[in-house]
C-alpha atoms as a PDB file:
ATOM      1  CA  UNK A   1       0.000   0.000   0.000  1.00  0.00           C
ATOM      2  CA  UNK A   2       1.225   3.385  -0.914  1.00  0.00           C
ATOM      3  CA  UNK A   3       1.634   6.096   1.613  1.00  0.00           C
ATOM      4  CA  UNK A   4       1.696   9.778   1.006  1.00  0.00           C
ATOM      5  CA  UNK A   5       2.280  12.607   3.568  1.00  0.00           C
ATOM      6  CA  UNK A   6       1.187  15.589   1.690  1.00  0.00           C
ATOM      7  CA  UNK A   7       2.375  17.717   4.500  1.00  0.00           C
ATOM      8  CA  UNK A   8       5.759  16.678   4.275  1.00  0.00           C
ATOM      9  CA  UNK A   9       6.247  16.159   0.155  1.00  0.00           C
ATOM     10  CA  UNK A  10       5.001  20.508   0.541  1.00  0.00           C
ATOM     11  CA  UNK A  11       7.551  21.324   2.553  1.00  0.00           C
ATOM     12  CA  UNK A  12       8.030  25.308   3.156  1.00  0.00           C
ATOM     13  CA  UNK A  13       3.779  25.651   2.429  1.00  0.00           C
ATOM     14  CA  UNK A  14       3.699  23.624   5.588  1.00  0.00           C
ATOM     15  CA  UNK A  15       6.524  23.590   7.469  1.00  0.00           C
ATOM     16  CA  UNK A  16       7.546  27.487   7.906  1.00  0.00           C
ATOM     17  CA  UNK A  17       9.749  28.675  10.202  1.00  0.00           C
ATOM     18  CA  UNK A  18       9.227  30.176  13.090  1.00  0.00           C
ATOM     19  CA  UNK A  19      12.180  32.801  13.612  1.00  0.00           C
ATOM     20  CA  UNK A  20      11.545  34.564  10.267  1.00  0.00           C
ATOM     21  CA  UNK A  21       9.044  35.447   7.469  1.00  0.00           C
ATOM     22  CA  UNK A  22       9.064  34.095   4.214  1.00  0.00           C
ATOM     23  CA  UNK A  23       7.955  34.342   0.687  1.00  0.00           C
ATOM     24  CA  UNK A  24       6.034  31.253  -1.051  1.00  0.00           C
ATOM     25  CA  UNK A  25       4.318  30.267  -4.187  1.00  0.00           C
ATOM     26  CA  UNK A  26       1.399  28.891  -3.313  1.00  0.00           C
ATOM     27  CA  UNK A  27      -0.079  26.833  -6.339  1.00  0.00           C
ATOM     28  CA  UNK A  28      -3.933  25.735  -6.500  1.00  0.00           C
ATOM     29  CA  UNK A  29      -5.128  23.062  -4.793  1.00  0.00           C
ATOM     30  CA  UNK A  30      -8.438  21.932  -4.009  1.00  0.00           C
ATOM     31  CA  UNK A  31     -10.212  22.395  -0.558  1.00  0.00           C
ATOM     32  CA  UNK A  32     -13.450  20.880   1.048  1.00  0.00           C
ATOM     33  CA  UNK A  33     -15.001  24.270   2.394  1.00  0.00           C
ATOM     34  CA  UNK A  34     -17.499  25.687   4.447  1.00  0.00           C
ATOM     35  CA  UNK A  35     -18.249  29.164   5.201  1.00  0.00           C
ATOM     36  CA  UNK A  36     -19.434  30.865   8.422  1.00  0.00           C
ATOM     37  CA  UNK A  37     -19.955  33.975  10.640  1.00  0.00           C
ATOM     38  CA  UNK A  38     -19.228  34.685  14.088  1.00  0.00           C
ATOM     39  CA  UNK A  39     -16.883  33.607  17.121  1.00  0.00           C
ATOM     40  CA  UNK A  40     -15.250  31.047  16.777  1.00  0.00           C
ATOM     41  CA  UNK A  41     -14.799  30.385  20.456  1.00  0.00           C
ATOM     42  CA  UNK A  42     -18.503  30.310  21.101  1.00  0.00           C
ATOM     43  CA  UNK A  43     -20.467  29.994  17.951  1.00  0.00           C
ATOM     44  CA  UNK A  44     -22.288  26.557  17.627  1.00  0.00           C
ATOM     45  CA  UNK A  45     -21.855  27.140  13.799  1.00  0.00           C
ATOM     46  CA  UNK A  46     -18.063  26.976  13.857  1.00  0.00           C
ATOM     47  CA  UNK A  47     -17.952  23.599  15.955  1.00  0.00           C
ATOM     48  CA  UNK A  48     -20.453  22.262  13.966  1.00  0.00           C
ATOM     49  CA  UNK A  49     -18.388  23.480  10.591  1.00  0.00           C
ATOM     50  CA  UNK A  50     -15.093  21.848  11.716  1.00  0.00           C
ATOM     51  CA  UNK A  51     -16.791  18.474  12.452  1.00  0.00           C
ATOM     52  CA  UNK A  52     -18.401  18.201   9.049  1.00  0.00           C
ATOM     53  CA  UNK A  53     -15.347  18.932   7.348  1.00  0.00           C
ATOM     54  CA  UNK A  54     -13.162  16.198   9.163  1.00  0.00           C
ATOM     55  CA  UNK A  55     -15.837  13.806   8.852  1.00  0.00           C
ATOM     56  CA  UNK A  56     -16.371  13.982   5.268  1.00  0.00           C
ATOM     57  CA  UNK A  57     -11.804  14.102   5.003  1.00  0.00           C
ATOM     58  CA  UNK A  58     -11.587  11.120   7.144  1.00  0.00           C
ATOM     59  CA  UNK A  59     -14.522   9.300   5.281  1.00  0.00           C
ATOM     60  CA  UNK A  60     -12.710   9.886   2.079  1.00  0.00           C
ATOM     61  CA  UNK A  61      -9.460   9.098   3.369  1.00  0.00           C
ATOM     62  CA  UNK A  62     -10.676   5.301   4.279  1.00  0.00           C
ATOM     63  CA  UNK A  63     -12.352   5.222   1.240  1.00  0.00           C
ATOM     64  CA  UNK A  64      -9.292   5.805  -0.879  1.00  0.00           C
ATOM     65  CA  UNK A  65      -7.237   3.589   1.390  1.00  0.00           C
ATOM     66  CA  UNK A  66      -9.703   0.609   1.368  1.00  0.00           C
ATOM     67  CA  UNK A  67     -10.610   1.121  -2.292  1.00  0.00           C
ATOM     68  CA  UNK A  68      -9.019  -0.002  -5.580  1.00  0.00           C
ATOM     69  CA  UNK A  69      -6.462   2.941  -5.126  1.00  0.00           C
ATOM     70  CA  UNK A  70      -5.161   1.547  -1.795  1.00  0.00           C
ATOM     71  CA  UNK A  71      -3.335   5.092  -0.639  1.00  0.00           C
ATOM     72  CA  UNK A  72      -2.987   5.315   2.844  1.00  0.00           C
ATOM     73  CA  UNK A  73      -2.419   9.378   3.199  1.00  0.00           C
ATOM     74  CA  UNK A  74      -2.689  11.827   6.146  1.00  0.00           C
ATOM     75  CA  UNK A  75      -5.750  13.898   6.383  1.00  0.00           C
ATOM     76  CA  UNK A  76      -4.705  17.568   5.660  1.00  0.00           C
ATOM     77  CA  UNK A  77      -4.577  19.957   8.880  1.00  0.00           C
ATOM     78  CA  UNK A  78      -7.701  22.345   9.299  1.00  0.00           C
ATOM     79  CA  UNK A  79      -7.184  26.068   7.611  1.00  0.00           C
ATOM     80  CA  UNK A  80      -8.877  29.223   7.854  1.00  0.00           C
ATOM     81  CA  UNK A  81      -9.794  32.219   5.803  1.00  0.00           C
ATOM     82  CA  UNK A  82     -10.764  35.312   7.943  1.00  0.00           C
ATOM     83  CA  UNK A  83     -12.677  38.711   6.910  1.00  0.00           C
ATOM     84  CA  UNK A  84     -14.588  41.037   8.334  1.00  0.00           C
ATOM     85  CA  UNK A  85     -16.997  43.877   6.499  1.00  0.00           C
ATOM     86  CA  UNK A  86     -16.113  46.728   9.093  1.00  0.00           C
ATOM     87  CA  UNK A  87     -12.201  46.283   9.305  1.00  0.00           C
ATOM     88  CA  UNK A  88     -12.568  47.400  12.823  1.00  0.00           C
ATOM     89  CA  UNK A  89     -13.606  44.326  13.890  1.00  0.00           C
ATOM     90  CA  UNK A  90     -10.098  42.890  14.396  1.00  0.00           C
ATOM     91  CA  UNK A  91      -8.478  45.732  16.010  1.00  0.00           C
ATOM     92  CA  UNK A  92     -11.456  45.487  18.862  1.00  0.00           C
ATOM     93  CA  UNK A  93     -11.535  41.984  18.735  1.00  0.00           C
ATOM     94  CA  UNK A  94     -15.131  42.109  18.158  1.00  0.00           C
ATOM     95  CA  UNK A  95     -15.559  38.201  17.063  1.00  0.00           C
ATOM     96  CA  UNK A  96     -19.603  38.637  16.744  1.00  0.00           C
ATOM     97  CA  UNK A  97     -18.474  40.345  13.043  1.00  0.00           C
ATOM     98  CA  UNK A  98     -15.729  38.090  11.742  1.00  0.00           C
ATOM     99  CA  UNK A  99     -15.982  36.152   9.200  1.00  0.00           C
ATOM    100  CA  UNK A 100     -14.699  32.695   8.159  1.00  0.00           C
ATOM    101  CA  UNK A 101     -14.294  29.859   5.150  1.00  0.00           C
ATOM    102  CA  UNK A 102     -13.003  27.035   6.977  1.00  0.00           C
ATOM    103  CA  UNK A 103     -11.422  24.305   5.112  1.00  0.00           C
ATOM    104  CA  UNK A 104      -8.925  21.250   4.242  1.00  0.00           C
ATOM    105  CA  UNK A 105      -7.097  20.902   1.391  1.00  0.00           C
ATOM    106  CA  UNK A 106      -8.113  17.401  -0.752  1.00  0.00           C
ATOM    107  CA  UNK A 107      -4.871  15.147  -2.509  1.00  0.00           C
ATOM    108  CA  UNK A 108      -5.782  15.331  -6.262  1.00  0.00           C
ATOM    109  CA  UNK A 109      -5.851  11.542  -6.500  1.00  0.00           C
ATOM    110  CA  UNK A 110      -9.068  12.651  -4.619  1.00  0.00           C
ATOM    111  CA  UNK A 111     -11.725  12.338  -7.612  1.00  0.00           C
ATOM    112  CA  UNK A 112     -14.992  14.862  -6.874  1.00  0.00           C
ATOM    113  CA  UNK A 113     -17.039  11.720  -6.823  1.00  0.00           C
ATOM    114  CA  UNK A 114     -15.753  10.312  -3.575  1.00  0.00           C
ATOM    115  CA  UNK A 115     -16.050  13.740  -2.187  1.00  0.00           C
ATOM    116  CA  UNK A 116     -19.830  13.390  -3.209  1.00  0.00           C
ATOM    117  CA  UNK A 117     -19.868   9.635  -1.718  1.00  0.00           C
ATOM    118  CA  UNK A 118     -18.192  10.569   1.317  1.00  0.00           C
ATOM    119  CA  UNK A 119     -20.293  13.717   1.588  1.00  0.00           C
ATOM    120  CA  UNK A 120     -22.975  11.293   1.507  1.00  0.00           C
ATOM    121  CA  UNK A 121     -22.220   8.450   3.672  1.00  0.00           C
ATOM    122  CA  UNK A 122     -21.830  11.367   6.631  1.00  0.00           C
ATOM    123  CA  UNK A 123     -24.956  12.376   5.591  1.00  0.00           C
ATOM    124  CA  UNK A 124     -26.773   8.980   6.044  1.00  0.00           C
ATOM    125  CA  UNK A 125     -24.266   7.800   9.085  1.00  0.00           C
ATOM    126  CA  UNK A 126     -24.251  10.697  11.082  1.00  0.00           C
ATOM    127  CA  UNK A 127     -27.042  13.690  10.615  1.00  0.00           C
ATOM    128  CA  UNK A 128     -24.892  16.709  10.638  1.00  0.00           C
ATOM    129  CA  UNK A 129     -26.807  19.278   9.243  1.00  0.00           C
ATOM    130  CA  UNK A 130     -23.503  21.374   7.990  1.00  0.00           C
ATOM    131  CA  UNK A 131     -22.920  18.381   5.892  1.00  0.00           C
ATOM    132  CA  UNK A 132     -25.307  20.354   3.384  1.00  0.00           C
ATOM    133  CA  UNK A 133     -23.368  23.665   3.168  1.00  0.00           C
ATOM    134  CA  UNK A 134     -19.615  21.789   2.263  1.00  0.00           C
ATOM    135  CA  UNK A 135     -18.482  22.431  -1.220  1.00  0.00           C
ATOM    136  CA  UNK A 136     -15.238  20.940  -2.993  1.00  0.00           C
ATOM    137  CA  UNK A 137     -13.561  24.272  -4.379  1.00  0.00           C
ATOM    138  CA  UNK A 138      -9.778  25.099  -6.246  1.00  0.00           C
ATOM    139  CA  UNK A 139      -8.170  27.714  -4.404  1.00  0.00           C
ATOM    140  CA  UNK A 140      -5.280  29.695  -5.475  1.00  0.00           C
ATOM    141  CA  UNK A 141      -3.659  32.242  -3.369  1.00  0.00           C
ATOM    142  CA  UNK A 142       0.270  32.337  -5.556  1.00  0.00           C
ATOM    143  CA  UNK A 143       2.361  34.704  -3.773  1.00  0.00           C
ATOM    144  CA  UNK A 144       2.257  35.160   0.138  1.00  0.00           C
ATOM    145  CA  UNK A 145       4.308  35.700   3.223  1.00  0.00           C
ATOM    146  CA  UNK A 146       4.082  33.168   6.438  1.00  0.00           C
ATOM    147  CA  UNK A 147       5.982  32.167   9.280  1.00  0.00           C
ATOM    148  CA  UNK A 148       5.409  29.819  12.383  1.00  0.00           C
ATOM    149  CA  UNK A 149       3.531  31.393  15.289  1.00  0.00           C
ATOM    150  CA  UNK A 150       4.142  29.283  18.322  1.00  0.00           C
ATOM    151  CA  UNK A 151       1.465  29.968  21.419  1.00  0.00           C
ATOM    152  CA  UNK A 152      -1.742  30.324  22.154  1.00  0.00           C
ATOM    153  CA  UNK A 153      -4.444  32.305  19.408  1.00  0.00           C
ATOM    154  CA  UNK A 154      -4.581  35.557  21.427  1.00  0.00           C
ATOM    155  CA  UNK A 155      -0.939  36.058  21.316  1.00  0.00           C
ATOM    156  CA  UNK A 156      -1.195  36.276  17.419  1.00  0.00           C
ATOM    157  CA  UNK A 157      -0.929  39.996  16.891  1.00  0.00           C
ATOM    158  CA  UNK A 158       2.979  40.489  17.157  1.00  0.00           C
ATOM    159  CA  UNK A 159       3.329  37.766  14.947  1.00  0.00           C
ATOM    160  CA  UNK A 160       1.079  38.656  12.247  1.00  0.00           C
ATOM    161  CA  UNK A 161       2.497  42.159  12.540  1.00  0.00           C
ATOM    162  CA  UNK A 162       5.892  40.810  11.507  1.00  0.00           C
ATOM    163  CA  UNK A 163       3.910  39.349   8.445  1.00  0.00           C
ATOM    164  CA  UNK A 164       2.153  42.747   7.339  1.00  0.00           C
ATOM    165  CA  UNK A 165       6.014  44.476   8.243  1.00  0.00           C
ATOM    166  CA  UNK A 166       7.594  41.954   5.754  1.00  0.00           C
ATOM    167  CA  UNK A 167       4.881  42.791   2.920  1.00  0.00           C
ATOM    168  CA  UNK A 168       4.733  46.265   2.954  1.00  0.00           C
ATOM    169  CA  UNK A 169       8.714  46.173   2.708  1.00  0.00           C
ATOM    170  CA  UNK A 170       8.367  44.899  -0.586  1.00  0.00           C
ATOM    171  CA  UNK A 171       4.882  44.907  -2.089  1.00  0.00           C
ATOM    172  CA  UNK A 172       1.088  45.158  -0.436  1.00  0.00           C
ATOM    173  CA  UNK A 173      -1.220  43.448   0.955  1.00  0.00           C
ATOM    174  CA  UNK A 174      -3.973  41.383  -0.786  1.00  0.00           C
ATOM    175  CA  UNK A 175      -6.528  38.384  -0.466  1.00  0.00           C
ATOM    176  CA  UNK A 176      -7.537  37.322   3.364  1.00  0.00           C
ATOM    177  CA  UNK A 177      -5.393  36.987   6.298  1.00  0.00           C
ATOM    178  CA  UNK A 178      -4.719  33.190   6.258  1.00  0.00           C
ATOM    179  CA  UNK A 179      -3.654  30.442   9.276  1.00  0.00           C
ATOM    180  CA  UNK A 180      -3.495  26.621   9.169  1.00  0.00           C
ATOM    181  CA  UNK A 181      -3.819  24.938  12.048  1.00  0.00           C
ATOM    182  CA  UNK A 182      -0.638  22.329  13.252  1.00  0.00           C
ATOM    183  CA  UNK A 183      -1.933  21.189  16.370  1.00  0.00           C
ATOM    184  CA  UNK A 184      -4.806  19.463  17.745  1.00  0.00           C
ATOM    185  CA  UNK A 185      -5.675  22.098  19.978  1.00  0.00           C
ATOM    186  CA  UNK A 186      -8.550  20.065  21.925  1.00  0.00           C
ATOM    187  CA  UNK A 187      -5.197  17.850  23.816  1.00  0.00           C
ATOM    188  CA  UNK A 188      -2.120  20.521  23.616  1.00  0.00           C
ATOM    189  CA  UNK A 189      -0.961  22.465  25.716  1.00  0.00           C
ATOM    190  CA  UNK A 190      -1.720  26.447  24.296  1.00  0.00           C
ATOM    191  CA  UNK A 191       1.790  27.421  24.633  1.00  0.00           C
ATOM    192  CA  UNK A 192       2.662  24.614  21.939  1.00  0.00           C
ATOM    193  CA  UNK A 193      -0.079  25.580  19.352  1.00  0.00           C
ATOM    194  CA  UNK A 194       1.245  25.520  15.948  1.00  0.00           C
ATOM    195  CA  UNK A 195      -0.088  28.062  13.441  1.00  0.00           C
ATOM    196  CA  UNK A 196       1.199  28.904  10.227  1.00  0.00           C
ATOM    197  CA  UNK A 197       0.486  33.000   9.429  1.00  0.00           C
ATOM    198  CA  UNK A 198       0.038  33.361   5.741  1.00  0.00           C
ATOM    199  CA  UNK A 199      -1.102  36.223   4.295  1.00  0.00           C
ATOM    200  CA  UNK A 200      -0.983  37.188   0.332  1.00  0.00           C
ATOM    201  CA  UNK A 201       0.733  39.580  -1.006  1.00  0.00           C
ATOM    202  CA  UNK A 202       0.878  41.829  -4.640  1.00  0.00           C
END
Protein backbone atom coordinates (compact mmCIF):
# COMPACT_ATOMS: atom_id res chain seq x y z
CA UNK A 1 0.00 0.00 0.00
CA UNK A 2 1.23 3.38 -0.91
CA UNK A 3 1.63 6.10 1.61
CA UNK A 4 1.70 9.78 1.01
CA UNK A 5 2.28 12.61 3.57
CA UNK A 6 1.19 15.59 1.69
CA UNK A 7 2.37 17.72 4.50
CA UNK A 8 5.76 16.68 4.27
CA UNK A 9 6.25 16.16 0.16
CA UNK A 10 5.00 20.51 0.54
CA UNK A 11 7.55 21.32 2.55
CA UNK A 12 8.03 25.31 3.16
CA UNK A 13 3.78 25.65 2.43
CA UNK A 14 3.70 23.62 5.59
CA UNK A 15 6.52 23.59 7.47
CA UNK A 16 7.55 27.49 7.91
CA UNK A 17 9.75 28.68 10.20
CA UNK A 18 9.23 30.18 13.09
CA UNK A 19 12.18 32.80 13.61
CA UNK A 20 11.54 34.56 10.27
CA UNK A 21 9.04 35.45 7.47
CA UNK A 22 9.06 34.09 4.21
CA UNK A 23 7.95 34.34 0.69
CA UNK A 24 6.03 31.25 -1.05
CA UNK A 25 4.32 30.27 -4.19
CA UNK A 26 1.40 28.89 -3.31
CA UNK A 27 -0.08 26.83 -6.34
CA UNK A 28 -3.93 25.73 -6.50
CA UNK A 29 -5.13 23.06 -4.79
CA UNK A 30 -8.44 21.93 -4.01
CA UNK A 31 -10.21 22.40 -0.56
CA UNK A 32 -13.45 20.88 1.05
CA UNK A 33 -15.00 24.27 2.39
CA UNK A 34 -17.50 25.69 4.45
CA UNK A 35 -18.25 29.16 5.20
CA UNK A 36 -19.43 30.86 8.42
CA UNK A 37 -19.96 33.97 10.64
CA UNK A 38 -19.23 34.68 14.09
CA UNK A 39 -16.88 33.61 17.12
CA UNK A 40 -15.25 31.05 16.78
CA UNK A 41 -14.80 30.38 20.46
CA UNK A 42 -18.50 30.31 21.10
CA UNK A 43 -20.47 29.99 17.95
CA UNK A 44 -22.29 26.56 17.63
CA UNK A 45 -21.86 27.14 13.80
CA UNK A 46 -18.06 26.98 13.86
CA UNK A 47 -17.95 23.60 15.96
CA UNK A 48 -20.45 22.26 13.97
CA UNK A 49 -18.39 23.48 10.59
CA UNK A 50 -15.09 21.85 11.72
CA UNK A 51 -16.79 18.47 12.45
CA UNK A 52 -18.40 18.20 9.05
CA UNK A 53 -15.35 18.93 7.35
CA UNK A 54 -13.16 16.20 9.16
CA UNK A 55 -15.84 13.81 8.85
CA UNK A 56 -16.37 13.98 5.27
CA UNK A 57 -11.80 14.10 5.00
CA UNK A 58 -11.59 11.12 7.14
CA UNK A 59 -14.52 9.30 5.28
CA UNK A 60 -12.71 9.89 2.08
CA UNK A 61 -9.46 9.10 3.37
CA UNK A 62 -10.68 5.30 4.28
CA UNK A 63 -12.35 5.22 1.24
CA UNK A 64 -9.29 5.81 -0.88
CA UNK A 65 -7.24 3.59 1.39
CA UNK A 66 -9.70 0.61 1.37
CA UNK A 67 -10.61 1.12 -2.29
CA UNK A 68 -9.02 0.00 -5.58
CA UNK A 69 -6.46 2.94 -5.13
CA UNK A 70 -5.16 1.55 -1.80
CA UNK A 71 -3.34 5.09 -0.64
CA UNK A 72 -2.99 5.31 2.84
CA UNK A 73 -2.42 9.38 3.20
CA UNK A 74 -2.69 11.83 6.15
CA UNK A 75 -5.75 13.90 6.38
CA UNK A 76 -4.70 17.57 5.66
CA UNK A 77 -4.58 19.96 8.88
CA UNK A 78 -7.70 22.35 9.30
CA UNK A 79 -7.18 26.07 7.61
CA UNK A 80 -8.88 29.22 7.85
CA UNK A 81 -9.79 32.22 5.80
CA UNK A 82 -10.76 35.31 7.94
CA UNK A 83 -12.68 38.71 6.91
CA UNK A 84 -14.59 41.04 8.33
CA UNK A 85 -17.00 43.88 6.50
CA UNK A 86 -16.11 46.73 9.09
CA UNK A 87 -12.20 46.28 9.31
CA UNK A 88 -12.57 47.40 12.82
CA UNK A 89 -13.61 44.33 13.89
CA UNK A 90 -10.10 42.89 14.40
CA UNK A 91 -8.48 45.73 16.01
CA UNK A 92 -11.46 45.49 18.86
CA UNK A 93 -11.54 41.98 18.74
CA UNK A 94 -15.13 42.11 18.16
CA UNK A 95 -15.56 38.20 17.06
CA UNK A 96 -19.60 38.64 16.74
CA UNK A 97 -18.47 40.34 13.04
CA UNK A 98 -15.73 38.09 11.74
CA UNK A 99 -15.98 36.15 9.20
CA UNK A 100 -14.70 32.70 8.16
CA UNK A 101 -14.29 29.86 5.15
CA UNK A 102 -13.00 27.03 6.98
CA UNK A 103 -11.42 24.31 5.11
CA UNK A 104 -8.92 21.25 4.24
CA UNK A 105 -7.10 20.90 1.39
CA UNK A 106 -8.11 17.40 -0.75
CA UNK A 107 -4.87 15.15 -2.51
CA UNK A 108 -5.78 15.33 -6.26
CA UNK A 109 -5.85 11.54 -6.50
CA UNK A 110 -9.07 12.65 -4.62
CA UNK A 111 -11.73 12.34 -7.61
CA UNK A 112 -14.99 14.86 -6.87
CA UNK A 113 -17.04 11.72 -6.82
CA UNK A 114 -15.75 10.31 -3.58
CA UNK A 115 -16.05 13.74 -2.19
CA UNK A 116 -19.83 13.39 -3.21
CA UNK A 117 -19.87 9.64 -1.72
CA UNK A 118 -18.19 10.57 1.32
CA UNK A 119 -20.29 13.72 1.59
CA UNK A 120 -22.97 11.29 1.51
CA UNK A 121 -22.22 8.45 3.67
CA UNK A 122 -21.83 11.37 6.63
CA UNK A 123 -24.96 12.38 5.59
CA UNK A 124 -26.77 8.98 6.04
CA UNK A 125 -24.27 7.80 9.09
CA UNK A 126 -24.25 10.70 11.08
CA UNK A 127 -27.04 13.69 10.62
CA UNK A 128 -24.89 16.71 10.64
CA UNK A 129 -26.81 19.28 9.24
CA UNK A 130 -23.50 21.37 7.99
CA UNK A 131 -22.92 18.38 5.89
CA UNK A 132 -25.31 20.35 3.38
CA UNK A 133 -23.37 23.66 3.17
CA UNK A 134 -19.61 21.79 2.26
CA UNK A 135 -18.48 22.43 -1.22
CA UNK A 136 -15.24 20.94 -2.99
CA UNK A 137 -13.56 24.27 -4.38
CA UNK A 138 -9.78 25.10 -6.25
CA UNK A 139 -8.17 27.71 -4.40
CA UNK A 140 -5.28 29.69 -5.47
CA UNK A 141 -3.66 32.24 -3.37
CA UNK A 142 0.27 32.34 -5.56
CA UNK A 143 2.36 34.70 -3.77
CA UNK A 144 2.26 35.16 0.14
CA UNK A 145 4.31 35.70 3.22
CA UNK A 146 4.08 33.17 6.44
CA UNK A 147 5.98 32.17 9.28
CA UNK A 148 5.41 29.82 12.38
CA UNK A 149 3.53 31.39 15.29
CA UNK A 150 4.14 29.28 18.32
CA UNK A 151 1.47 29.97 21.42
CA UNK A 152 -1.74 30.32 22.15
CA UNK A 153 -4.44 32.31 19.41
CA UNK A 154 -4.58 35.56 21.43
CA UNK A 155 -0.94 36.06 21.32
CA UNK A 156 -1.19 36.28 17.42
CA UNK A 157 -0.93 40.00 16.89
CA UNK A 158 2.98 40.49 17.16
CA UNK A 159 3.33 37.77 14.95
CA UNK A 160 1.08 38.66 12.25
CA UNK A 161 2.50 42.16 12.54
CA UNK A 162 5.89 40.81 11.51
CA UNK A 163 3.91 39.35 8.45
CA UNK A 164 2.15 42.75 7.34
CA UNK A 165 6.01 44.48 8.24
CA UNK A 166 7.59 41.95 5.75
CA UNK A 167 4.88 42.79 2.92
CA UNK A 168 4.73 46.26 2.95
CA UNK A 169 8.71 46.17 2.71
CA UNK A 170 8.37 44.90 -0.59
CA UNK A 171 4.88 44.91 -2.09
CA UNK A 172 1.09 45.16 -0.44
CA UNK A 173 -1.22 43.45 0.96
CA UNK A 174 -3.97 41.38 -0.79
CA UNK A 175 -6.53 38.38 -0.47
CA UNK A 176 -7.54 37.32 3.36
CA UNK A 177 -5.39 36.99 6.30
CA UNK A 178 -4.72 33.19 6.26
CA UNK A 179 -3.65 30.44 9.28
CA UNK A 180 -3.50 26.62 9.17
CA UNK A 181 -3.82 24.94 12.05
CA UNK A 182 -0.64 22.33 13.25
CA UNK A 183 -1.93 21.19 16.37
CA UNK A 184 -4.81 19.46 17.74
CA UNK A 185 -5.67 22.10 19.98
CA UNK A 186 -8.55 20.06 21.92
CA UNK A 187 -5.20 17.85 23.82
CA UNK A 188 -2.12 20.52 23.62
CA UNK A 189 -0.96 22.46 25.72
CA UNK A 190 -1.72 26.45 24.30
CA UNK A 191 1.79 27.42 24.63
CA UNK A 192 2.66 24.61 21.94
CA UNK A 193 -0.08 25.58 19.35
CA UNK A 194 1.24 25.52 15.95
CA UNK A 195 -0.09 28.06 13.44
CA UNK A 196 1.20 28.90 10.23
CA UNK A 197 0.49 33.00 9.43
CA UNK A 198 0.04 33.36 5.74
CA UNK A 199 -1.10 36.22 4.30
CA UNK A 200 -0.98 37.19 0.33
CA UNK A 201 0.73 39.58 -1.01
CA UNK A 202 0.88 41.83 -4.64
Amino acid sequence: MQKIDLKRELGPLYRPPVSRVIQVDVPAFRFLMIDGEGDPNTSPAYARAVEALFSVSYTAKFMVKKGAQAIDYAVMPLEGLWWSDDLTAFVNDDRAKWQWTMMIMQPDFVEPALIEDAIAQVRRRKRLAAVEKLRLQTFTEGRCAQTLHVGPFSEEGPTIQRVHDFIRAHSALTGKHHEIYLTDVRRADPARWKTIIRQPMT
